[in-house]
Protein backbone atom coordinates (compact mmCIF):
# COMPACT_ATOMS: atom_id res chain seq x y z
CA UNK A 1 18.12 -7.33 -7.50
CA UNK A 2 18.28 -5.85 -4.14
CA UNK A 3 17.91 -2.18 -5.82
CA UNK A 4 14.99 -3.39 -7.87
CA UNK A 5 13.17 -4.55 -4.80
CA UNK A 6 13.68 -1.15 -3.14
CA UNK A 7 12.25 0.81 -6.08
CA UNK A 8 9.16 -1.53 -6.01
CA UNK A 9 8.50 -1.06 -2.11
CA UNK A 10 8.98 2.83 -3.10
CA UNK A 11 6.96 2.99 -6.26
CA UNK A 12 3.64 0.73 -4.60
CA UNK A 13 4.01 2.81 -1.62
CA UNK A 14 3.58 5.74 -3.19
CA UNK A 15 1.28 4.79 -6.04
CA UNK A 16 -0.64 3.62 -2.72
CA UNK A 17 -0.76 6.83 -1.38
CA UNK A 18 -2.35 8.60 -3.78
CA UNK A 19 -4.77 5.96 -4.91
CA UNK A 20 -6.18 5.94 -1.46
CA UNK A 21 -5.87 10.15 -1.62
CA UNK A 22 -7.69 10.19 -5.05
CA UNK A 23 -10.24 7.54 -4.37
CA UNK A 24 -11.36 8.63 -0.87
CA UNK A 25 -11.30 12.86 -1.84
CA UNK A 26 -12.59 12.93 -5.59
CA UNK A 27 -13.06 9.74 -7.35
CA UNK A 28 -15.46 7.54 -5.44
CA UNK A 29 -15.76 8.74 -2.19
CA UNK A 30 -17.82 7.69 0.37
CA UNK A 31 -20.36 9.62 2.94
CA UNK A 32 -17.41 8.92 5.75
CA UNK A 33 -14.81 11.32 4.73
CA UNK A 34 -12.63 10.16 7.50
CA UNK A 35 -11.72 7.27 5.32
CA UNK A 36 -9.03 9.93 4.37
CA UNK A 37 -7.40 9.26 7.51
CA UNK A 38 -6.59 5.82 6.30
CA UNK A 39 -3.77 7.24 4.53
CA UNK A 40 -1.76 8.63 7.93
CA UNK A 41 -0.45 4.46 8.26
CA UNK A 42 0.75 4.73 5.12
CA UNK A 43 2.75 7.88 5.80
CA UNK A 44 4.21 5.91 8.78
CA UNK A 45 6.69 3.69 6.53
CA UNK A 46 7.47 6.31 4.35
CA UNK A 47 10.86 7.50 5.29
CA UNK A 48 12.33 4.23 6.16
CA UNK A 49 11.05 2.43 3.26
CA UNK A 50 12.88 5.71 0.71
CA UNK A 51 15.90 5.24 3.39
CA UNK A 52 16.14 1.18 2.84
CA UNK A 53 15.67 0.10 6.54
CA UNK A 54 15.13 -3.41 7.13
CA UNK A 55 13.09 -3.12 9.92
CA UNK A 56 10.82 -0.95 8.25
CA UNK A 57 10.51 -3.21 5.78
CA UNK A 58 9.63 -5.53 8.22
CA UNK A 59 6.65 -4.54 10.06
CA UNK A 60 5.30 -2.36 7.16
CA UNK A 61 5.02 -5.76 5.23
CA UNK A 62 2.33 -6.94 8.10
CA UNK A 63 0.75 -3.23 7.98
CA UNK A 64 0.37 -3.64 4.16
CA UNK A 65 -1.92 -6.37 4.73
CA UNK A 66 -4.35 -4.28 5.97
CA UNK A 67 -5.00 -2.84 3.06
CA UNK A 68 -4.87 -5.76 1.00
CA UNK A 69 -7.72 -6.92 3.14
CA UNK A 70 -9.84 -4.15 2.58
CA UNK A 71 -9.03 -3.69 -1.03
CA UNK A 72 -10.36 -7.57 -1.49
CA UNK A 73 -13.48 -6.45 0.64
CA UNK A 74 -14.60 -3.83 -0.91
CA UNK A 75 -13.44 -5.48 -4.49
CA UNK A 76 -16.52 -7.56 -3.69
CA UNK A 77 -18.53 -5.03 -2.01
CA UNK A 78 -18.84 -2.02 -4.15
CA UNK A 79 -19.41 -1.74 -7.80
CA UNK A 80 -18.34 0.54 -10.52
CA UNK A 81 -15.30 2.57 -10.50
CA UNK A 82 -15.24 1.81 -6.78
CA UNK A 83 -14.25 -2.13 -7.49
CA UNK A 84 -11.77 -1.27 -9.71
CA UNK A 85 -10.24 1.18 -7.27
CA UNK A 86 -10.04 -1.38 -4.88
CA UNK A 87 -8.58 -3.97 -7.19
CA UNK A 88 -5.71 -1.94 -7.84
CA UNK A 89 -5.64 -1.07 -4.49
CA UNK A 90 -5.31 -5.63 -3.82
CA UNK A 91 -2.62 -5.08 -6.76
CA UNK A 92 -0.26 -2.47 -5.19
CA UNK A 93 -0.89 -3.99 -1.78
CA UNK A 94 0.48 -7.52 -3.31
CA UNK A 95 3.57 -5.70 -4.96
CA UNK A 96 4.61 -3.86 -1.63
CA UNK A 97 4.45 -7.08 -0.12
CA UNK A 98 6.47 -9.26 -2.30
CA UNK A 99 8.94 -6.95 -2.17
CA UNK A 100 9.32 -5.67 0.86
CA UNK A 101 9.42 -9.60 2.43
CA UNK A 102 11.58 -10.04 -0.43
CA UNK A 103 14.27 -7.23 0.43
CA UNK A 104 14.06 -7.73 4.21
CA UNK A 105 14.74 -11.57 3.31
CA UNK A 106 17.77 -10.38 0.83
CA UNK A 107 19.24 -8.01 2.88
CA UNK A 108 20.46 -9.59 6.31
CA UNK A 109 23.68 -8.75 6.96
């Protein structure tokens, strides 16, 4: 189970990644192109989320919220391809959670 909930924190994170990349660069970008820069936090987690520390786990499951929030903003802000972006944006923001709260939780020592 524990193994499982890794791979999901690793998968979302990713997936995450270059969702934000694609949508901000090519897909439905903005007139602020330093929305890219909103991807530098998620680079932040990276290496201890792929390395299974708990404590990154930890406070990147509060930092994740961040971009549930704006995913759910903009979900009812924009329209077209740009809502849908930021739905799966909510959706991948909701997995990393669950399982990241659910590893830290599962992996105490």
């Amino acid at each position: 189970m524990l193994r499982w909930l890794h791979y999901g924190c690793i998968a979302s994170l990713i997936a995450l990644i270059f969702l934000t990349l694609a949508w901000e660069a090519w897909l439905a970008p903005t007139s602020r192109t330093i929305l890219v820069l909103k991807i530098v936090p998620l680079l932040l987690p990276l290496f201890g989320i792929l390395r299974g520390k708990r404590y990154t786990y930890q406070w990147s499951s509060m930092l994740i919220l961040l971009y549930f929030t704006e995913g759910v903003v903009r979900a009812y802000a924009e329209r077209g391809i740009a809502a849908w972006l930021a739905g799966a944006e909510v959706l991948l923001a909701v997995v990393f959670y669950l399982c990241a709260i659910f590893y830290a939780r599962n992996s105490r020592s």
